[in-house]
Structures are given as C-alpha cells and as structure tokens.
N, C-alpha and C. Protein backbone atom coordinates (compact mmCIF):
# COMPACT_ATOMS: atom_id res chain seq x y z
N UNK A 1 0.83 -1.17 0.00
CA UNK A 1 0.00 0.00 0.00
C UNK A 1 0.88 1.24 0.00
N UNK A 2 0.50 2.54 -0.93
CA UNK A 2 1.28 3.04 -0.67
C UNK A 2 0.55 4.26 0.11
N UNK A 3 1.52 5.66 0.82
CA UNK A 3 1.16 6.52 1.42
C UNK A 3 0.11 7.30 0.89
N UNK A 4 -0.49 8.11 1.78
CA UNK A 4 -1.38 9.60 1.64
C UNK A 4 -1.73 10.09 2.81
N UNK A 5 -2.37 11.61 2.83
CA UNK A 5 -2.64 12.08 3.61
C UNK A 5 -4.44 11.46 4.20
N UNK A 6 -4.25 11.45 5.13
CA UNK A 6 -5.92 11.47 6.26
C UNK A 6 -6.56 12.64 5.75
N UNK A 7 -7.76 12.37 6.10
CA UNK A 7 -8.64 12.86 5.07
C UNK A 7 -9.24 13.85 6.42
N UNK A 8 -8.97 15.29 6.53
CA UNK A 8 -9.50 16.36 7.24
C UNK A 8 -10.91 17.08 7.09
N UNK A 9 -11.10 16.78 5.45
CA UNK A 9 -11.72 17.91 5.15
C UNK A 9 -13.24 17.23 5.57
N UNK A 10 -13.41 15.77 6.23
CA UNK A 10 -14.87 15.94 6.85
C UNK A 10 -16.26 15.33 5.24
N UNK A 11 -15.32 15.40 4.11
CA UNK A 11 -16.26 15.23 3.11
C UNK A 11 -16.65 13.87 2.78
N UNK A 12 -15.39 13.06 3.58
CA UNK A 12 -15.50 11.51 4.10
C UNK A 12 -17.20 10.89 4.59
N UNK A 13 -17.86 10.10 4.67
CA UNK A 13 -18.70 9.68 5.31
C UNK A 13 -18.02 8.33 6.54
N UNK A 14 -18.59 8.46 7.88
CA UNK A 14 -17.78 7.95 8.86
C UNK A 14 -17.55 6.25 7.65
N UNK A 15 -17.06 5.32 8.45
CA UNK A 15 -16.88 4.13 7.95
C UNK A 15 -17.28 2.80 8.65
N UNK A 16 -18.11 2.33 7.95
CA UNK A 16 -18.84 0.70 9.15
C UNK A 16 -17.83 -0.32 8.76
N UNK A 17 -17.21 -0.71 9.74
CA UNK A 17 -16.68 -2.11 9.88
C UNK A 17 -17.00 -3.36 10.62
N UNK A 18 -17.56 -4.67 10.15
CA UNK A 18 -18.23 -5.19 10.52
C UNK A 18 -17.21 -6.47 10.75
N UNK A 19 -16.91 -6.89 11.80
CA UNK A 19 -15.72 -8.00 12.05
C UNK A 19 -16.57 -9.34 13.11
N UNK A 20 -16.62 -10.24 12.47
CA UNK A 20 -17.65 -10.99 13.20
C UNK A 20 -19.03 -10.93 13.45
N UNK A 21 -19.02 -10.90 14.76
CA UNK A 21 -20.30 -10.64 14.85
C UNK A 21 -20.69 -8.84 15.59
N UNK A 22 -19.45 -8.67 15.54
CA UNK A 22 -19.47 -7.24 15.96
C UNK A 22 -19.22 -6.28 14.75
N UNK A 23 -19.85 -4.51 14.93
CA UNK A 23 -19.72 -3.82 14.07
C UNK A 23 -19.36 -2.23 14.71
N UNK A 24 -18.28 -1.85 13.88
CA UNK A 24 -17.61 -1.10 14.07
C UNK A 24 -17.59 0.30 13.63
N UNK A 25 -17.79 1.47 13.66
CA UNK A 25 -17.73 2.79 13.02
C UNK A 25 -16.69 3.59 13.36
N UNK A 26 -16.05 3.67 12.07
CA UNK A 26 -14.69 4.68 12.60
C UNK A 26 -15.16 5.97 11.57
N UNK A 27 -14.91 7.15 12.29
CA UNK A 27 -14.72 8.69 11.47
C UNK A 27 -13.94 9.15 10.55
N UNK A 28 -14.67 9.16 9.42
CA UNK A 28 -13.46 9.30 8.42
C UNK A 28 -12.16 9.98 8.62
N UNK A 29 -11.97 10.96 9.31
CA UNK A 29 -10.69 11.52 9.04
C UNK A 29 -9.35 10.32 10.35
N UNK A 30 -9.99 9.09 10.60
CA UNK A 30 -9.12 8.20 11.16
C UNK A 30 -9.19 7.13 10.16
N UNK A 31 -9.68 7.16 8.68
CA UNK A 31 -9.05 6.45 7.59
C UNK A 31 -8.85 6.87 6.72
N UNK A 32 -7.72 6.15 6.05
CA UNK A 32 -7.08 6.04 4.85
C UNK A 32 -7.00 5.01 3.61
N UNK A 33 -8.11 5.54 2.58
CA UNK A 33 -8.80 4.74 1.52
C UNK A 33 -7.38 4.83 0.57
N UNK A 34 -7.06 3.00 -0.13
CA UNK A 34 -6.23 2.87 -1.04
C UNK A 34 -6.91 2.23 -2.06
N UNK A 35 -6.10 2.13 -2.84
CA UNK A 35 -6.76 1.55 -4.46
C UNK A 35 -6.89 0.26 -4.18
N UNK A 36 -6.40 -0.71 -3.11
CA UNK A 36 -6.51 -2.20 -2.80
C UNK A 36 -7.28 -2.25 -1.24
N UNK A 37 -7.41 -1.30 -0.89
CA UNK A 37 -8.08 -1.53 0.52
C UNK A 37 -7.79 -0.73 1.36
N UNK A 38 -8.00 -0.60 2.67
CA UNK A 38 -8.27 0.44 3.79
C UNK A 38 -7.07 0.14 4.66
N UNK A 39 -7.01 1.53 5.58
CA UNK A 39 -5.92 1.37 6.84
C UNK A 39 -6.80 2.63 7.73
N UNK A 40 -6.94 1.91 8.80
CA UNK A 40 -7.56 2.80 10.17
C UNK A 40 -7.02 2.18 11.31
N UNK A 41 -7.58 2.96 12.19
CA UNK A 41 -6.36 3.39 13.85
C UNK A 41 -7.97 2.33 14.77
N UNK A 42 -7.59 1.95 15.57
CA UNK A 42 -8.93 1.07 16.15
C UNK A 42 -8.12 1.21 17.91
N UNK A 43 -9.28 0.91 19.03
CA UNK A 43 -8.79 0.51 20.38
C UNK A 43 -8.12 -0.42 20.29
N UNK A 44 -8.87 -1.74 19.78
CA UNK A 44 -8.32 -3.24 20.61
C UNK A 44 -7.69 -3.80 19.27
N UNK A 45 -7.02 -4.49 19.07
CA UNK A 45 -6.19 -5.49 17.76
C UNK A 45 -7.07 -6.14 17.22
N UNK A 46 -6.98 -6.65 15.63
CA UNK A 46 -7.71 -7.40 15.50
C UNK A 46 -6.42 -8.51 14.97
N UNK A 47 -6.56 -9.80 14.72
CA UNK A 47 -6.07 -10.80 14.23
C UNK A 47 -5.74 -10.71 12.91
N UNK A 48 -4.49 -10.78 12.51
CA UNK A 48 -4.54 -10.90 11.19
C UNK A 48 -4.80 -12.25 10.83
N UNK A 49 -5.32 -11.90 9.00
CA UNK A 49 -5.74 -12.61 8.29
C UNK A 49 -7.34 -13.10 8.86
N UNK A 50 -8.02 -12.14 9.84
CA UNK A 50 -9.31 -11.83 10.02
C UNK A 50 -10.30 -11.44 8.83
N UNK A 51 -11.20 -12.26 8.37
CA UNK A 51 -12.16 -11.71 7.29
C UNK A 51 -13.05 -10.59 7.81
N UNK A 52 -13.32 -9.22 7.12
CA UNK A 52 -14.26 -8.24 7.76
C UNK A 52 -14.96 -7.71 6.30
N UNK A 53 -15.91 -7.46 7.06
CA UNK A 53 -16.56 -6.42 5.68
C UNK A 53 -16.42 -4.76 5.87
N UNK A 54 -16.60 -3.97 5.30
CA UNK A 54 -16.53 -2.54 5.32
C UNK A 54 -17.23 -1.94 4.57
N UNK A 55 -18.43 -0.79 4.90
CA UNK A 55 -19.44 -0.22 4.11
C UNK A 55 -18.92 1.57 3.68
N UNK A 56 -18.49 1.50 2.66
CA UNK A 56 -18.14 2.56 2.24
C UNK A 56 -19.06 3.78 1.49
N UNK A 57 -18.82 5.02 1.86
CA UNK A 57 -20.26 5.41 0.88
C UNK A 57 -19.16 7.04 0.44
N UNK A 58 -18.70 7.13 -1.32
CA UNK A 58 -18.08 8.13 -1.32
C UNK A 58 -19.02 9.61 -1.46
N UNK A 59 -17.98 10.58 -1.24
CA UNK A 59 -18.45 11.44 -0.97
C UNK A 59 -19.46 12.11 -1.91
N UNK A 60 -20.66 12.66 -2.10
CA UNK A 60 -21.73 13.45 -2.59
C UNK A 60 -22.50 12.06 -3.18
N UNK A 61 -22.44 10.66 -2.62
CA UNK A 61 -23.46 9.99 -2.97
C UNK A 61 -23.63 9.24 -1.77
N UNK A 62 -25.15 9.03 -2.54
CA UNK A 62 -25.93 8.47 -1.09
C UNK A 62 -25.67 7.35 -1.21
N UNK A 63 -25.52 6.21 -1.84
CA UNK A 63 -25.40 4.82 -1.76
C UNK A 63 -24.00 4.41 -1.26
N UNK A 64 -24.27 3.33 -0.24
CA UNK A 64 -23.15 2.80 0.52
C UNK A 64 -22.86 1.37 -1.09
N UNK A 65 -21.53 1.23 -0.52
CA UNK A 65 -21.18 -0.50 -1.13
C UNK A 65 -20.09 -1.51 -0.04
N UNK A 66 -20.74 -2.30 -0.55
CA UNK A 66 -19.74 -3.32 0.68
C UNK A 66 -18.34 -3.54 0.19
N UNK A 67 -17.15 -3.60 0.65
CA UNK A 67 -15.90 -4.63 0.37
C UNK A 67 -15.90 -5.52 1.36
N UNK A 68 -15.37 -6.69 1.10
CA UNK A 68 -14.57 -7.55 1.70
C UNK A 68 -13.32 -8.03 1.60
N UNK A 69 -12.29 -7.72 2.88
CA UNK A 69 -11.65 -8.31 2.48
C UNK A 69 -10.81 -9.30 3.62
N UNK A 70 -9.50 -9.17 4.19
CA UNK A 70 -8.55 -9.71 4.69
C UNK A 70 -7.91 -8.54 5.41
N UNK A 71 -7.58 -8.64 7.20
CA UNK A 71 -6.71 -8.21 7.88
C UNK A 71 -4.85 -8.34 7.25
N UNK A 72 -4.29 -7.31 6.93
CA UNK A 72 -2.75 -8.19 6.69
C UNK A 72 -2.14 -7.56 7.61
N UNK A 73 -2.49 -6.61 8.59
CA UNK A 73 -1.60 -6.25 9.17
C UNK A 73 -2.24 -5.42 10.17
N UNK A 74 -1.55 -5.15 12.07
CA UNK A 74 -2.72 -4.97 13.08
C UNK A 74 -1.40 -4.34 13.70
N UNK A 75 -0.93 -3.50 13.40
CA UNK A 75 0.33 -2.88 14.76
C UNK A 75 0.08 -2.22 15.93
N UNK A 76 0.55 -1.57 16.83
CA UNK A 76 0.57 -0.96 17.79
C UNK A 76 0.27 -1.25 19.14
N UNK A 77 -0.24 -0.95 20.30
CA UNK A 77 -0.04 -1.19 21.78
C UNK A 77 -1.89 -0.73 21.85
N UNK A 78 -2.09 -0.52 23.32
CA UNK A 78 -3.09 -0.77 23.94
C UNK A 78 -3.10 0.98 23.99
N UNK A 79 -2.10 1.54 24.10
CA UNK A 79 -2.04 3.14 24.64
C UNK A 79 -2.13 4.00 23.26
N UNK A 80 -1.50 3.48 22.36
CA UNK A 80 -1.41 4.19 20.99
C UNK A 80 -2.66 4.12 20.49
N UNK A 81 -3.18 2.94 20.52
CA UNK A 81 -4.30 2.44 19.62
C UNK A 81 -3.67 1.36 18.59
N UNK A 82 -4.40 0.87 17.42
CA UNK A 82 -3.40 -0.08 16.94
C UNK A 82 -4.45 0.07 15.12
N UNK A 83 -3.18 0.72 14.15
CA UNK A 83 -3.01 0.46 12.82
C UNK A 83 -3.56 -1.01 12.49
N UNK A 84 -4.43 -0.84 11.54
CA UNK A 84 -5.34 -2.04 11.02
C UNK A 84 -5.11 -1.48 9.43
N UNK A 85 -4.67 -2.16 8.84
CA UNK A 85 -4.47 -2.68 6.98
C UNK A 85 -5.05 -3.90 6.62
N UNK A 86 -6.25 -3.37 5.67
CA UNK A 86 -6.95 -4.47 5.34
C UNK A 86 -7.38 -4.60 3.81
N UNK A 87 -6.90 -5.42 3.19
CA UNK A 87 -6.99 -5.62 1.42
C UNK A 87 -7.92 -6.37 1.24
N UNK A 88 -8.84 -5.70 0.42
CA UNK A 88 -10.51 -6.15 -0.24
C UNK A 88 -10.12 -7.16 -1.08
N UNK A 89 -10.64 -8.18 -1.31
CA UNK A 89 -10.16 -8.75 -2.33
C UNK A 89 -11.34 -9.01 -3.11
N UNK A 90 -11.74 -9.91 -4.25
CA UNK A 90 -13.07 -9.79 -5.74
C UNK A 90 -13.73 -8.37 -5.86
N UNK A 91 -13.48 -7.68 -5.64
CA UNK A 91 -13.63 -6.49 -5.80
C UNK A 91 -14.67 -6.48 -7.21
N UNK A 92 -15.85 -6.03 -7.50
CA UNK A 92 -16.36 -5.81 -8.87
C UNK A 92 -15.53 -4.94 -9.34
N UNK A 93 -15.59 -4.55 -10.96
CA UNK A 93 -14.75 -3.72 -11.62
C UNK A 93 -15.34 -2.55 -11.25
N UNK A 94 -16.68 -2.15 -11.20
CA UNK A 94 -17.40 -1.00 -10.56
C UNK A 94 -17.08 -0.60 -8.90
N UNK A 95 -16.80 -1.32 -8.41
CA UNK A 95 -16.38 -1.05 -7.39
C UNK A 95 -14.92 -0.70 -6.48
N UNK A 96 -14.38 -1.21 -7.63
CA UNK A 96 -12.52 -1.35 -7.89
C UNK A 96 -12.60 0.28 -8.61
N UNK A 97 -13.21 0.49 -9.13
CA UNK A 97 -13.32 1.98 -9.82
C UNK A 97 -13.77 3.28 -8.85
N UNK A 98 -14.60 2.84 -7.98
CA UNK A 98 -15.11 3.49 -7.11
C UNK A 98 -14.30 3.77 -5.73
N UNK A 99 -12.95 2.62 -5.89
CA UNK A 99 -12.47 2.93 -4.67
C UNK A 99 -11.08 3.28 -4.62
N UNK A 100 -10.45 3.59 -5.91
CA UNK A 100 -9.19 4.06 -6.85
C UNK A 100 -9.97 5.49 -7.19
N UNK A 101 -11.48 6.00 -7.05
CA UNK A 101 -11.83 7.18 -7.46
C UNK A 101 -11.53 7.94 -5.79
N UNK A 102 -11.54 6.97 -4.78
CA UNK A 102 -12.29 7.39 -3.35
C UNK A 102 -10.85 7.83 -2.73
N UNK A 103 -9.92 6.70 -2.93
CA UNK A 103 -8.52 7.03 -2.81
C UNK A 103 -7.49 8.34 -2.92
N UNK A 104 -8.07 8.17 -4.65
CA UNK A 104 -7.64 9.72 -5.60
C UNK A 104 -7.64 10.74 -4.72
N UNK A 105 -8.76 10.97 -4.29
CA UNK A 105 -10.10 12.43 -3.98
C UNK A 105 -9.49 12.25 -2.52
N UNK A 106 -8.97 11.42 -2.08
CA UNK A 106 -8.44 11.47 -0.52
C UNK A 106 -7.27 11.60 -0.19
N UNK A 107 -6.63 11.28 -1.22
CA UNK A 107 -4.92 12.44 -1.57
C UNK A 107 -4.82 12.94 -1.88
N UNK A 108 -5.63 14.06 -2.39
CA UNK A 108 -5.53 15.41 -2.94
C UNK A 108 -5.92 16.36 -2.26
C-alpha cells in the first residue's frame, strides 16, 4: 500500500466495519482509503488474516457499497491504539473503480 494524507476535510462519510459478529464505526478523518483496501487506527487489535466487511459510501453519494476483504496487518499497543491494513479482495470492476476514485479524492 502506498502513502497519503488522512482525510480532514470531513467530506468523508464515517466508515462501518463489521468483524464478526461485531460492528464497528470509525470517522473518516481516522481512515485512509487505497486503491486495494483500507488502513484505520482502532482501540483493541484485531487478528490478522481476520475476514471483515466494510461499508463505504463516497463522498456526494448516497449509496453505501460493501468490500470484503482480509486483515494483513494490526500494529501498535493498547495506549497508541493499533493500525489495522486491510486488502478487499473480488472487488467488482465497478467497485474497484469506485475505490481508486475514493482514494484519488483522498490524496488530494
């Protein structure tokens, strides 16, 4: 994955992460949308190679879409909080488009 800036400007819609049987909402400007998948800051660790879903909805439209993908990576401590990287994988081509558009618009 490569770098970008966190997304300040609020034009983000928060983000549902759904890991088990539990579900999760983080505020957009604590993620960072890539052309292969997501990275956000969370309390507790999750397991890598954890399956989760994530409901994304870009900015000036109303319709959410799901990814799924794979935990690859969960760093940090209990005090920091802890970095979660997670790569969507079957991605539709419409949706692979939608999230290389979401990315774009979130590094700029």
């Amino acid at each position: 994955m490569s770098t970008s800036k966190l997304d300040t400007s609020g034009a983000f819609q928060p983000v549902t992460v759904q890991v088990q049987n539990s579900t999760l909402t983080i505020p957009s400007n604590g993620v960072r949308i890539r052309p292969n998948g997501i990275e956000f800051r969370i309390a507790a660790p999750i397991a890598t190679w954890t399956e989760m879903s994530v409901d994304l909805q870009p900015p000036g439209e109303t319709k959410k879409f799901r990814c799924r993908g794979v935990v690859v990576s969960c760093a940090g401590n209990r005090h920091a909080g802890y970095l979660v990287s997670m790569l969507f994988m079957n991605l539709s081509r419409q949706s692979q488009e939608r999230l290389s558009l979401m990315a774009f618009t979130q590094g700029a």
